[in-house]
PDB file of N, CA and C in Angstrom:
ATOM      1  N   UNK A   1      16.507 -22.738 -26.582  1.00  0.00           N
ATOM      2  CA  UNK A   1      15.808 -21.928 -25.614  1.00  0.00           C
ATOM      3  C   UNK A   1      14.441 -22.539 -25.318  1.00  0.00           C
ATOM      4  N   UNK A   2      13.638 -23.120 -26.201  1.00  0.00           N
ATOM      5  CA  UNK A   2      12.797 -23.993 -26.065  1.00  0.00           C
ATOM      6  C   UNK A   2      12.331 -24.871 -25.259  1.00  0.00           C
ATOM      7  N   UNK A   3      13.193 -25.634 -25.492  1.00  0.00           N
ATOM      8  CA  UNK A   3      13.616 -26.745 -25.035  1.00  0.00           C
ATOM      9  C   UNK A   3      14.021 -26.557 -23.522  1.00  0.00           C
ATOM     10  N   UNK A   4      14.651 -25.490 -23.377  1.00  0.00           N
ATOM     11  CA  UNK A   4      15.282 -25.345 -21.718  1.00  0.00           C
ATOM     12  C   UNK A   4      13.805 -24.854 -20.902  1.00  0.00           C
ATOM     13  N   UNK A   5      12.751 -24.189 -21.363  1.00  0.00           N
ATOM     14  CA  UNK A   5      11.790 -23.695 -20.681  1.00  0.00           C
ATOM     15  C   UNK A   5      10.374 -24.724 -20.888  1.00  0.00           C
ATOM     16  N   UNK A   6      10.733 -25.673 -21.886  1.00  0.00           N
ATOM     17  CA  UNK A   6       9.888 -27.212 -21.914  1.00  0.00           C
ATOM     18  C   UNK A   6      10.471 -27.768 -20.648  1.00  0.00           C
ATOM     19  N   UNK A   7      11.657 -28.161 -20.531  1.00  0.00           N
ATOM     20  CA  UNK A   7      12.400 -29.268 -19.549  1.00  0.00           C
ATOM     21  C   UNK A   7      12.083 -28.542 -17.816  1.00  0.00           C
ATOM     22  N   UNK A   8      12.088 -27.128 -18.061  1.00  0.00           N
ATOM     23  CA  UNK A   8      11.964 -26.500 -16.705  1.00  0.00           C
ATOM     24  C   UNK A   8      10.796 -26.418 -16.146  1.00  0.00           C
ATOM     25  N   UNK A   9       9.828 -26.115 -17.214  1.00  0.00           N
ATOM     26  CA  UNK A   9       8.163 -26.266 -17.322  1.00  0.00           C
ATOM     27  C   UNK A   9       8.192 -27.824 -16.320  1.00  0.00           C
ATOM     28  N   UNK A  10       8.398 -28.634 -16.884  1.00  0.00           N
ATOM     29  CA  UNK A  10       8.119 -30.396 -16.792  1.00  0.00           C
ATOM     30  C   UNK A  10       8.663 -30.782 -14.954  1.00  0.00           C
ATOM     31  N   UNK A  11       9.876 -30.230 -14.676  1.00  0.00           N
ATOM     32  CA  UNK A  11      10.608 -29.863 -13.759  1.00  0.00           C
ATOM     33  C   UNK A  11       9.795 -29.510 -12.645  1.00  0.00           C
ATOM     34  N   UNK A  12       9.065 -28.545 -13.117  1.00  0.00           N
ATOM     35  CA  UNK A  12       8.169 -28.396 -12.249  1.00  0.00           C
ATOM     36  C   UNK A  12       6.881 -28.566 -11.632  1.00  0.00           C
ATOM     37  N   UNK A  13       6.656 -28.821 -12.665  1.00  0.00           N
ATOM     38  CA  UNK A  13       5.016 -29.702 -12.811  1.00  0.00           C
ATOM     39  C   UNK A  13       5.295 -31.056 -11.799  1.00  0.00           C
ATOM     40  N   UNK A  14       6.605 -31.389 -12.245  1.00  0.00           N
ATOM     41  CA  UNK A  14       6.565 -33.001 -11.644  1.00  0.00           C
ATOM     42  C   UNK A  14       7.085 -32.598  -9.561  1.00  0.00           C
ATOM     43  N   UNK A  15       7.168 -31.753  -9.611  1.00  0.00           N
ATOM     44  CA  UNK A  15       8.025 -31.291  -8.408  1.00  0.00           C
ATOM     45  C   UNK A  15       6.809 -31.205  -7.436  1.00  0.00           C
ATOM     46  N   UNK A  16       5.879 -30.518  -8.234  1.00  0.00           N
ATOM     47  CA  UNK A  16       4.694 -30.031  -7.712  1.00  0.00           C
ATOM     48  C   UNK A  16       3.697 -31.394  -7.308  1.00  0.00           C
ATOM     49  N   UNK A  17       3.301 -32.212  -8.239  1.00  0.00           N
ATOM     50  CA  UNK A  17       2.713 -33.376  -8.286  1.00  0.00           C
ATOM     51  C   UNK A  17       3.547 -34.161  -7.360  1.00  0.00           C
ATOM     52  N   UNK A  18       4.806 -34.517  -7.024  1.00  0.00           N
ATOM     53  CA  UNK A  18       5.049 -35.530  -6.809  1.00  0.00           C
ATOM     54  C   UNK A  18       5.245 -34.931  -4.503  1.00  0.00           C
ATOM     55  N   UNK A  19       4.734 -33.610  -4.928  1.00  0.00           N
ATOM     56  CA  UNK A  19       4.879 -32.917  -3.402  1.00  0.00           C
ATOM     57  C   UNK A  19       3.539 -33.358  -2.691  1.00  0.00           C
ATOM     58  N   UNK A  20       2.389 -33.145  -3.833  1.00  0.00           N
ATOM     59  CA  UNK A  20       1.104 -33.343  -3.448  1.00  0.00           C
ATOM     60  C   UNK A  20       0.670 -34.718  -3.339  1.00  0.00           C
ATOM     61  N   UNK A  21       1.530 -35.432  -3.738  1.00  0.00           N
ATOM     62  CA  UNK A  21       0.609 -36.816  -3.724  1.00  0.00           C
ATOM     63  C   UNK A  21       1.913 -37.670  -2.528  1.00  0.00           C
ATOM     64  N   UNK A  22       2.317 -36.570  -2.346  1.00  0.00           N
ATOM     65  CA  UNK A  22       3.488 -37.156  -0.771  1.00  0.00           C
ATOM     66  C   UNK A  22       4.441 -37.870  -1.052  1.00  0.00           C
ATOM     67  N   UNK A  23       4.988 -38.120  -2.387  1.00  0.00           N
ATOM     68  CA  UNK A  23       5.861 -39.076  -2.076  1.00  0.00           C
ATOM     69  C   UNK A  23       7.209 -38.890  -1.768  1.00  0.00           C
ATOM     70  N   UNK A  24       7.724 -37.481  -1.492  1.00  0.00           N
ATOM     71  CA  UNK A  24       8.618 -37.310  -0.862  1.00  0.00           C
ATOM     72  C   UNK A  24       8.662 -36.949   0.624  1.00  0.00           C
ATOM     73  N   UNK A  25       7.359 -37.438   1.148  1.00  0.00           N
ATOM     74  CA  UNK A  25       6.978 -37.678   2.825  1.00  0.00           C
ATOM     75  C   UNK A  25       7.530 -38.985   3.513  1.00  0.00           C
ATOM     76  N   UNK A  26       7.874 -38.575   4.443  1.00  0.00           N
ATOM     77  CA  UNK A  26       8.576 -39.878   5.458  1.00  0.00           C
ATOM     78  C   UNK A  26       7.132 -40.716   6.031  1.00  0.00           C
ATOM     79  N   UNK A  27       7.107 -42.023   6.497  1.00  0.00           N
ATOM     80  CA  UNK A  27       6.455 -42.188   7.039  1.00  0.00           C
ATOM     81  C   UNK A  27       6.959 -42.906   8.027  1.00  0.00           C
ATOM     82  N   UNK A  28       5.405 -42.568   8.941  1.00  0.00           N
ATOM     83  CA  UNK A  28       6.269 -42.825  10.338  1.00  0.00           C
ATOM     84  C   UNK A  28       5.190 -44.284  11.085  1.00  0.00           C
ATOM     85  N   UNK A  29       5.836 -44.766  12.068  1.00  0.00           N
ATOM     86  CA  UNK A  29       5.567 -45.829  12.258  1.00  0.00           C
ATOM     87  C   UNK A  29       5.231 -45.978  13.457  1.00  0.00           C
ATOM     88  N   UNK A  30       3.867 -46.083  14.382  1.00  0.00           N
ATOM     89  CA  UNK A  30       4.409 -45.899  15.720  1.00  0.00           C
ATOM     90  C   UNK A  30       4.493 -47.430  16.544  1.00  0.00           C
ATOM     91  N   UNK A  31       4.987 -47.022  17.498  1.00  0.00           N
ATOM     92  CA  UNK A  31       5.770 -48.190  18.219  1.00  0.00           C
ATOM     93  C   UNK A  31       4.845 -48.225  19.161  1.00  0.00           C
ATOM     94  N   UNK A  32       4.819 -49.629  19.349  1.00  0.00           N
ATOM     95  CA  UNK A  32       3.841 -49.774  20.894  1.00  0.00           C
ATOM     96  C   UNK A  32       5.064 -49.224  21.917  1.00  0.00           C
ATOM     97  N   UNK A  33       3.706 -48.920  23.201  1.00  0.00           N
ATOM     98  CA  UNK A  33       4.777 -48.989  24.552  1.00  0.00           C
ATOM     99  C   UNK A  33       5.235 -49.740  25.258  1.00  0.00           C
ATOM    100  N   UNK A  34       6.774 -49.325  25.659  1.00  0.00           N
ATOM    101  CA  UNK A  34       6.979 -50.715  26.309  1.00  0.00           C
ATOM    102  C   UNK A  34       6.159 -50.890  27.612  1.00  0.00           C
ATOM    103  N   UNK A  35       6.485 -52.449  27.802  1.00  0.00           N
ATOM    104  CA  UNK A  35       5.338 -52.806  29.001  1.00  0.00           C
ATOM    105  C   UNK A  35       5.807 -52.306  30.213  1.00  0.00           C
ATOM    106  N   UNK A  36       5.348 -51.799  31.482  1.00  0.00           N
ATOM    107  CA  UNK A  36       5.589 -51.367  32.442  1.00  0.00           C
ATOM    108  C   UNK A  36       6.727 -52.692  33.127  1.00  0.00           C
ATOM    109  N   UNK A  37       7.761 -51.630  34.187  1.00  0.00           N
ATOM    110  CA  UNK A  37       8.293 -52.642  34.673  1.00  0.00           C
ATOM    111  C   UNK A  37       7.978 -53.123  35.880  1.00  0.00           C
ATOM    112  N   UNK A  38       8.577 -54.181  36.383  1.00  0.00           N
ATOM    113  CA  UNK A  38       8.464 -54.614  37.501  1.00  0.00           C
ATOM    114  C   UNK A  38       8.308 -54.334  38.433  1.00  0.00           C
ATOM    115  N   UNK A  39       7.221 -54.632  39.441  1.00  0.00           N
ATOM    116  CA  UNK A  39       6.312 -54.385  40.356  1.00  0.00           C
ATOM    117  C   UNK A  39       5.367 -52.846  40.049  1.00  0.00           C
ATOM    118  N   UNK A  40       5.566 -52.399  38.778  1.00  0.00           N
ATOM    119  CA  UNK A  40       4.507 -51.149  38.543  1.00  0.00           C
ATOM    120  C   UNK A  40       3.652 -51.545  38.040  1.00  0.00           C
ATOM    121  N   UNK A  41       2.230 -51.072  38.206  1.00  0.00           N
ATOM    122  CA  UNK A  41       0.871 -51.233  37.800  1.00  0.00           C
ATOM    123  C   UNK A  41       0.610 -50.996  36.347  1.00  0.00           C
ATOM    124  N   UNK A  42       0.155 -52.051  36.349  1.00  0.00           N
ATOM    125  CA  UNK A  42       0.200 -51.655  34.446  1.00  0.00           C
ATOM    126  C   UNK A  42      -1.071 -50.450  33.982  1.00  0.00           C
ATOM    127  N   UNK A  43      -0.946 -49.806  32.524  1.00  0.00           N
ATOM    128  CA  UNK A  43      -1.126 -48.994  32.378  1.00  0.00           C
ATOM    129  C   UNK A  43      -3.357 -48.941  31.807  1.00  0.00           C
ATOM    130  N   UNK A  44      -3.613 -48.163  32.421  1.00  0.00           N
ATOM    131  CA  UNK A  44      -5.448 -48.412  32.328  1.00  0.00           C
ATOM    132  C   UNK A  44      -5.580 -48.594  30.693  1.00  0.00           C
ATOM    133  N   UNK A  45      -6.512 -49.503  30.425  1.00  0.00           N
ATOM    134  CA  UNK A  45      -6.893 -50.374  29.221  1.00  0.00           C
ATOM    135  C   UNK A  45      -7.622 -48.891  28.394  1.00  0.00           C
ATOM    136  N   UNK A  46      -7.236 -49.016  27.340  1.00  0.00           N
ATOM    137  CA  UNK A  46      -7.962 -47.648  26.383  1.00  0.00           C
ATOM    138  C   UNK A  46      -9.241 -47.253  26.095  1.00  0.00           C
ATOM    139  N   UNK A  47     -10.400 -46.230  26.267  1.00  0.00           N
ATOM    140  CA  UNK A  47     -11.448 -46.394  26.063  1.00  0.00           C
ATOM    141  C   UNK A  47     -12.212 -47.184  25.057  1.00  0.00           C
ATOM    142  N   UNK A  48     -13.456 -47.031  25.533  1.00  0.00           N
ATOM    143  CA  UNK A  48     -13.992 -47.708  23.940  1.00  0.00           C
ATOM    144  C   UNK A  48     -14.244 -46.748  22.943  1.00  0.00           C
ATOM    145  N   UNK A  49     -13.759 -47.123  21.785  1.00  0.00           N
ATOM    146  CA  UNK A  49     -13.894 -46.242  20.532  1.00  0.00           C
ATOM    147  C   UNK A  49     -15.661 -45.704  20.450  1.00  0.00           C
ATOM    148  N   UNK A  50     -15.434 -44.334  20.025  1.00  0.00           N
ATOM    149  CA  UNK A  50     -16.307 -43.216  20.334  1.00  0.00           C
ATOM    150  C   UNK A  50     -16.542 -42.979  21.891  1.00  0.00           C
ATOM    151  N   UNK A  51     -15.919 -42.987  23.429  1.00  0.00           N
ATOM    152  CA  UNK A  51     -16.053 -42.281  24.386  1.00  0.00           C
ATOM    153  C   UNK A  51     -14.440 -41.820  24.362  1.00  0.00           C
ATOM    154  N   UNK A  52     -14.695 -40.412  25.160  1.00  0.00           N
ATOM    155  CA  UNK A  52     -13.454 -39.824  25.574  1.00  0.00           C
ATOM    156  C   UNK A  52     -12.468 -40.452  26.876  1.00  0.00           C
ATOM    157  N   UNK A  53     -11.628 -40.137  26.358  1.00  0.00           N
ATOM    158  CA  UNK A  53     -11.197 -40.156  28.120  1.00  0.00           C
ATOM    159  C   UNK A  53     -10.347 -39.673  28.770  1.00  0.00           C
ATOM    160  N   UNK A  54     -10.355 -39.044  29.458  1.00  0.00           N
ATOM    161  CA  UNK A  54      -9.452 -37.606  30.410  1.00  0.00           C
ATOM    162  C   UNK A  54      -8.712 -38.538  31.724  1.00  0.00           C
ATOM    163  N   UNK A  55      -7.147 -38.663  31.770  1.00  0.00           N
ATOM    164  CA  UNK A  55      -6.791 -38.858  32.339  1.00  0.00           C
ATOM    165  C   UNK A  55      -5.931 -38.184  33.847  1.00  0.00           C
ATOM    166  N   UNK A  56      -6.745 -36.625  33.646  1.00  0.00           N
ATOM    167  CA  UNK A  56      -6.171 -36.035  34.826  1.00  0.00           C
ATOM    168  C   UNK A  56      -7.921 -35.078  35.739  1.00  0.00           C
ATOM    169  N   UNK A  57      -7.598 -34.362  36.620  1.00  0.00           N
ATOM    170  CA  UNK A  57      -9.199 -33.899  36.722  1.00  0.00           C
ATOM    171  C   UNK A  57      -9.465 -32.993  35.502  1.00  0.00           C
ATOM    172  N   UNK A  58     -10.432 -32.724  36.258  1.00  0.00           N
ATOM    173  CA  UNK A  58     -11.491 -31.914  34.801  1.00  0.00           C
ATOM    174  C   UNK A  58     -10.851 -30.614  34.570  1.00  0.00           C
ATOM    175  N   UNK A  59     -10.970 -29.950  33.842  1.00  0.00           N
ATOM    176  CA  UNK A  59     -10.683 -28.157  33.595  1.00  0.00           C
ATOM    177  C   UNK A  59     -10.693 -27.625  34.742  1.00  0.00           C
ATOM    178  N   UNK A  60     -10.673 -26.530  35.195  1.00  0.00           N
ATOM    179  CA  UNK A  60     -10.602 -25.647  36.267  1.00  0.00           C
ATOM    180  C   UNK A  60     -12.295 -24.667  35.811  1.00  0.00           C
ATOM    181  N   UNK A  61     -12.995 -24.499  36.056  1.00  0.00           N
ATOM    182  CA  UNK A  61     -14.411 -23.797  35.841  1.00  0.00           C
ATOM    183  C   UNK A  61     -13.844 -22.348  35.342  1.00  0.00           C
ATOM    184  N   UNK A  62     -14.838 -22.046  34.238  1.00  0.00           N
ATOM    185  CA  UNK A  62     -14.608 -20.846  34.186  1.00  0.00           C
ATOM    186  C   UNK A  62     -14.903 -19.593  35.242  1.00  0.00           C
ATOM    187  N   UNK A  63     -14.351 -18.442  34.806  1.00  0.00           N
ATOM    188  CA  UNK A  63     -14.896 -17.678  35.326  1.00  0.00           C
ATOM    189  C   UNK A  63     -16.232 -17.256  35.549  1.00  0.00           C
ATOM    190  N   UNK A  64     -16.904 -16.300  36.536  1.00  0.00           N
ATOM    191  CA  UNK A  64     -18.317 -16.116  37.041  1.00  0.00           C
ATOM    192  C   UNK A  64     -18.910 -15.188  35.982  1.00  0.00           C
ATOM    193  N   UNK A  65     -19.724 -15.827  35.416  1.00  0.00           N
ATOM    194  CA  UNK A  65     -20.545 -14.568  34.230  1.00  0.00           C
ATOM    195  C   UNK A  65     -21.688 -13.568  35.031  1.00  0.00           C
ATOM    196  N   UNK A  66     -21.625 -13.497  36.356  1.00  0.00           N
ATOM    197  CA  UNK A  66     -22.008 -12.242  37.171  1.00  0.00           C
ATOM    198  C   UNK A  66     -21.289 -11.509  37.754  1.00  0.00           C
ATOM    199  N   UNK A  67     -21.508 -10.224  37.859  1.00  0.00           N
ATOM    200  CA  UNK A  67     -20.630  -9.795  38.841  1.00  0.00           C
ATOM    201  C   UNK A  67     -20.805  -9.874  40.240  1.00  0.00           C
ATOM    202  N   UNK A  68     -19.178 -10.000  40.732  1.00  0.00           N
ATOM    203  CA  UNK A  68     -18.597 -10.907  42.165  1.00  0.00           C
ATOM    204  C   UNK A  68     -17.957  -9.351  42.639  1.00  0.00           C
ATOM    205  N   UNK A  69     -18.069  -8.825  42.727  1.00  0.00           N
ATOM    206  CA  UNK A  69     -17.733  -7.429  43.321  1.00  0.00           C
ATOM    207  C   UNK A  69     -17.341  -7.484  44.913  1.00  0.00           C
ATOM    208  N   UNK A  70     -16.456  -7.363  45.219  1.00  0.00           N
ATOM    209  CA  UNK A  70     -15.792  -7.406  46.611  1.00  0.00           C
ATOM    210  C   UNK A  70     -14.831  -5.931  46.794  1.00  0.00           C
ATOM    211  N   UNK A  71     -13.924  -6.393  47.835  1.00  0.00           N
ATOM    212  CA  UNK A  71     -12.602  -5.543  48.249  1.00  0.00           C
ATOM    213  C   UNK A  71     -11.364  -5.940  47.077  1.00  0.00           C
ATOM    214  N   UNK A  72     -10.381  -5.235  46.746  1.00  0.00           N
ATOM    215  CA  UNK A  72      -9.523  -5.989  46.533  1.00  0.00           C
ATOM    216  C   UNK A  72      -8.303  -6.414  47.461  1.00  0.00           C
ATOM    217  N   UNK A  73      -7.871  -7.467  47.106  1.00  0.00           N
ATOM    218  CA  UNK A  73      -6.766  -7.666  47.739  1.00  0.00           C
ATOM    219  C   UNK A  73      -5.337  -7.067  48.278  1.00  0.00           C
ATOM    220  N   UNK A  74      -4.492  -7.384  48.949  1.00  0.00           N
ATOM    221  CA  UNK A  74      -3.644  -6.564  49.030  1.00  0.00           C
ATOM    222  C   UNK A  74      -2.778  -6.224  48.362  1.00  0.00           C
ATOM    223  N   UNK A  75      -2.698  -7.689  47.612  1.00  0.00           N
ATOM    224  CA  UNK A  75      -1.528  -7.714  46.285  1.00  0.00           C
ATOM    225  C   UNK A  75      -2.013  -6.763  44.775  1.00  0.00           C
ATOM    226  N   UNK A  76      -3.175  -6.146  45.075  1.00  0.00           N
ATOM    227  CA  UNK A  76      -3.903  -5.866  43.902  1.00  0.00           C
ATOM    228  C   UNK A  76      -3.458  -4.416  43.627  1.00  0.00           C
ATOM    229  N   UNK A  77      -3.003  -4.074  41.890  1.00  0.00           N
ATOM    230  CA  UNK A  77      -2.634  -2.593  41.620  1.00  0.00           C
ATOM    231  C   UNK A  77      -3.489  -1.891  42.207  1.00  0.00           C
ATOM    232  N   UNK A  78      -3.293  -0.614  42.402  1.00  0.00           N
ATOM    233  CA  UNK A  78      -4.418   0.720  42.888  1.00  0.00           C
ATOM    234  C   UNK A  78      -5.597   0.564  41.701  1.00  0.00           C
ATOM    235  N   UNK A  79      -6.698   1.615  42.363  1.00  0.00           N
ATOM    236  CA  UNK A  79      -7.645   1.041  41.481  1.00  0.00           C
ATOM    237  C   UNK A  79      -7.484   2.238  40.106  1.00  0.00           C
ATOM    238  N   UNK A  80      -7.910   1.565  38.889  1.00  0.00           N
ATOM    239  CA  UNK A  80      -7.555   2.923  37.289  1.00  0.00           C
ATOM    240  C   UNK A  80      -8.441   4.306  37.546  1.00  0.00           C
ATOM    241  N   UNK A  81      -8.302   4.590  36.591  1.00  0.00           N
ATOM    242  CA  UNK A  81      -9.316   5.750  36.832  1.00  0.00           C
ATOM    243  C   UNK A  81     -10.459   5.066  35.768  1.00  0.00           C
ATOM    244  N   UNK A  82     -11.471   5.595  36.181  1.00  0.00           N
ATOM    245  CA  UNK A  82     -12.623   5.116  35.483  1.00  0.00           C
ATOM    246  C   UNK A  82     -12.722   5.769  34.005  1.00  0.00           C
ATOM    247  N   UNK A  83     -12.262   4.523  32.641  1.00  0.00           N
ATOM    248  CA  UNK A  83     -12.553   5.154  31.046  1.00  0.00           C
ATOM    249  C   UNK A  83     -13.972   5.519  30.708  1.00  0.00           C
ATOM    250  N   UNK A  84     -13.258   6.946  30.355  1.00  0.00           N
ATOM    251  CA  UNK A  84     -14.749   7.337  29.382  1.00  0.00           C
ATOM    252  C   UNK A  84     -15.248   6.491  28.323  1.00  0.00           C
ATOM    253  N   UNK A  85     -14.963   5.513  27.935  1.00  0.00           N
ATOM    254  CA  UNK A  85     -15.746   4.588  27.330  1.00  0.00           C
ATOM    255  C   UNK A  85     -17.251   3.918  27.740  1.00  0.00           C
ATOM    256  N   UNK A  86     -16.805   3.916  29.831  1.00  0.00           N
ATOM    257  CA  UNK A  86     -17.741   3.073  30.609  1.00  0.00           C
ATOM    258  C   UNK A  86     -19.107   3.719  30.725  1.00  0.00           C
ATOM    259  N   UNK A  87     -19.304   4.717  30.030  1.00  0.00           N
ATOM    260  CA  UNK A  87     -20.680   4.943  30.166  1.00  0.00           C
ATOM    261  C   UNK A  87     -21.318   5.523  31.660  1.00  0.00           C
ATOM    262  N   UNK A  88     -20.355   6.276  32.451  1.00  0.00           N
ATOM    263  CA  UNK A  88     -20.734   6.070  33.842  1.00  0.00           C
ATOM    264  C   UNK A  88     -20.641   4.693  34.687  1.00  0.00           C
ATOM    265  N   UNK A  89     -19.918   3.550  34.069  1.00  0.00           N
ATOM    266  CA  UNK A  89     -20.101   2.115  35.284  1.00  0.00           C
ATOM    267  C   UNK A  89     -19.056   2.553  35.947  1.00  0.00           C
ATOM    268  N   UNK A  90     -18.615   2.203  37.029  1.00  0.00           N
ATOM    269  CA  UNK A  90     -17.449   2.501  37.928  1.00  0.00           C
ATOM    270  C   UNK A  90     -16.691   1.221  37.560  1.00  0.00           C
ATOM    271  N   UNK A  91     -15.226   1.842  38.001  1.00  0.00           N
ATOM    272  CA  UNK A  91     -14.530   0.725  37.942  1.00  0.00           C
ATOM    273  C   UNK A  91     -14.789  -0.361  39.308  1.00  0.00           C
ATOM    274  N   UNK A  92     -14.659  -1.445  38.865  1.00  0.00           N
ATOM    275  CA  UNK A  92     -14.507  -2.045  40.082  1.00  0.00           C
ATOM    276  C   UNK A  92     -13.463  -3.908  40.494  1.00  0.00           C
ATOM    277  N   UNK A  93     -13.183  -3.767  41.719  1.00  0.00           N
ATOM    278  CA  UNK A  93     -12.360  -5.557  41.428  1.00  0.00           C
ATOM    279  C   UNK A  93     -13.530  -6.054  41.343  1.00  0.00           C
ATOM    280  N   UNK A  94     -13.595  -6.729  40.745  1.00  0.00           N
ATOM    281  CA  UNK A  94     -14.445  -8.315  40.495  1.00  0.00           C
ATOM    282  C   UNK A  94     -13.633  -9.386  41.203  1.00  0.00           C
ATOM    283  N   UNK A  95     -13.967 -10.242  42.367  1.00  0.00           N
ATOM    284  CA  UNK A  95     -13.117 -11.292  42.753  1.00  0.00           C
ATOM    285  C   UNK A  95     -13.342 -12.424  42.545  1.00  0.00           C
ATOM    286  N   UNK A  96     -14.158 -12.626  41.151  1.00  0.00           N
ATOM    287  CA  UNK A  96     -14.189 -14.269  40.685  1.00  0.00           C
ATOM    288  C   UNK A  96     -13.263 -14.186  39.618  1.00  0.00           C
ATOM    289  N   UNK A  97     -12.612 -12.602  39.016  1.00  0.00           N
ATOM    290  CA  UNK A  97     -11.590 -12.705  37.749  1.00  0.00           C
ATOM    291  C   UNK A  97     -10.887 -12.126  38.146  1.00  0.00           C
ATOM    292  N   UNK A  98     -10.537 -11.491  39.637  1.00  0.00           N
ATOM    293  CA  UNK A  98      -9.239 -11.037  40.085  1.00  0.00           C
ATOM    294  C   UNK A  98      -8.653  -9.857  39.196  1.00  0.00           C
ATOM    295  N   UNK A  99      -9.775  -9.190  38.732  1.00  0.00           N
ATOM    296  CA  UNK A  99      -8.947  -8.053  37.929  1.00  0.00           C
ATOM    297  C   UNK A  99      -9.589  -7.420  38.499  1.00  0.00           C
ATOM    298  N   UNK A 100      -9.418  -5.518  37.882  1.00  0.00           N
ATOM    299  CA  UNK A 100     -10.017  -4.264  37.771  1.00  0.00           C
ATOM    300  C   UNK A 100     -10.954  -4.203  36.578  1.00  0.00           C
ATOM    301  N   UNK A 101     -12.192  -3.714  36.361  1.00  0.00           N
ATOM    302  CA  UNK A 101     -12.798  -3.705  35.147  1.00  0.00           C
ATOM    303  C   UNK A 101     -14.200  -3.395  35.673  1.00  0.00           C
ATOM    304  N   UNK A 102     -14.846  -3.355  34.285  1.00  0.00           N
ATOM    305  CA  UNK A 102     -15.831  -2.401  33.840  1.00  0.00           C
ATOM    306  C   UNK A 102     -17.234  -3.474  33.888  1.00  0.00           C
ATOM    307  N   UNK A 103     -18.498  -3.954  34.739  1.00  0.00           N
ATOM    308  CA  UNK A 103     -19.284  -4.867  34.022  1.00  0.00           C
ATOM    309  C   UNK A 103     -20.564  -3.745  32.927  1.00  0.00           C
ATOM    310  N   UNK A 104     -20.254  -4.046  32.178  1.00  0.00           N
ATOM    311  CA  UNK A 104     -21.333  -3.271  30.760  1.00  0.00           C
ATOM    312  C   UNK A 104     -22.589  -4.746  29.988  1.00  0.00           C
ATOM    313  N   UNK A 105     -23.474  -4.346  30.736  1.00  0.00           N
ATOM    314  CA  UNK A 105     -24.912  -5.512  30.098  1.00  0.00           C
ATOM    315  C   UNK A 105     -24.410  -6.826  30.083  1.00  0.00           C
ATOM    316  N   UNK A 106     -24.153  -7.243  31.666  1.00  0.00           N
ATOM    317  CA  UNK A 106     -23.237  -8.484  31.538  1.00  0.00           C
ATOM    318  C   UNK A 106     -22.448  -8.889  31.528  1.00  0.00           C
ATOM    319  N   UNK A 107     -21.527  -8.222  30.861  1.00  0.00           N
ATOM    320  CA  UNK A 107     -19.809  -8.359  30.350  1.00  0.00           C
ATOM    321  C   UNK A 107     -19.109  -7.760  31.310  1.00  0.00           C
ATOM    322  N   UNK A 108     -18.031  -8.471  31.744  1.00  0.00           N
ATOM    323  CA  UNK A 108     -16.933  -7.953  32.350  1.00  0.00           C
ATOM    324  C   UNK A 108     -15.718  -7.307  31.871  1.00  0.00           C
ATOM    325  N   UNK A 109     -15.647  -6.552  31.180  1.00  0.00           N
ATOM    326  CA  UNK A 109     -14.588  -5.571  30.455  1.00  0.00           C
ATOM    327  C   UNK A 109     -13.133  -5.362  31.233  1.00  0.00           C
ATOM    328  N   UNK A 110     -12.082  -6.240  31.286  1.00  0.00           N
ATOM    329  CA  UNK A 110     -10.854  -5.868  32.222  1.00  0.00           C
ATOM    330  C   UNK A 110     -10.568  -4.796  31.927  1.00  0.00           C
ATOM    331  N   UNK A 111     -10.048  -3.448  32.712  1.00  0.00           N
ATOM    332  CA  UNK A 111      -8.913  -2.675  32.011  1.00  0.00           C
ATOM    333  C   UNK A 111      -7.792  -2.156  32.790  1.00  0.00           C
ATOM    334  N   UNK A 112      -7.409  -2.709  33.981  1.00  0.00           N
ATOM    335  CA  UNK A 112      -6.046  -3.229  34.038  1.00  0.00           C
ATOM    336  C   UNK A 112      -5.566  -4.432  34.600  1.00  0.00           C
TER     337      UNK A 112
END
């Protein structure tokens, strides 16, 4: 009985160690790309190490951290009823975030 909870002990210890130090991890190898084919433009040379480089346009801008208060649209739900949470703000569309919502000290609060 000993002996079976020594060998199982060991069993596991080594299971554990030999998980952490990876050696039952694959490794992987990567492959260059192949070269572009014929008559296509070959592919732009890689930045220089430490600059970025973004190969499509930039982000889309966030949204307006003022309020943009307009009409809403036609496609737009009816307007909520105004939550007693809002302190008296009215609901209103905002049309730089295309929702319904609440602005409270800045913040634009969606709520539907």
């Amino acid at each position: 009985m000993m002996l079976r909870k020594v060998l199982a002990g060991a069993a596991l210890v080594g299971g554990l160690t030999s998980g952490a130090m990876g050696l039952g991890a694959a490794s992987a190898i990567a492959e260059p790309a192949p070269p572009p084919a014929p008559g296509q433009p070959a592919p732009p040379p890689p930045p220089p190490p430490g600059q970025m480089w973004h190969p499509g346009p930039p982000p889309p801008a966030a949204p307006p951290a003022e309020p943009n208060v307009g009409q809403p649209p036609a496609w737009a739900p009816p307007k909520p009823v105004d939550p007693s949470w809002a302190n008296g703000q009215p609901q209103v569309w905002d049309q730089g975030w295309n929702h319904w919502g609440v602005w409270q000290n800045g913040v634009f609060i969606p709520t539907y």
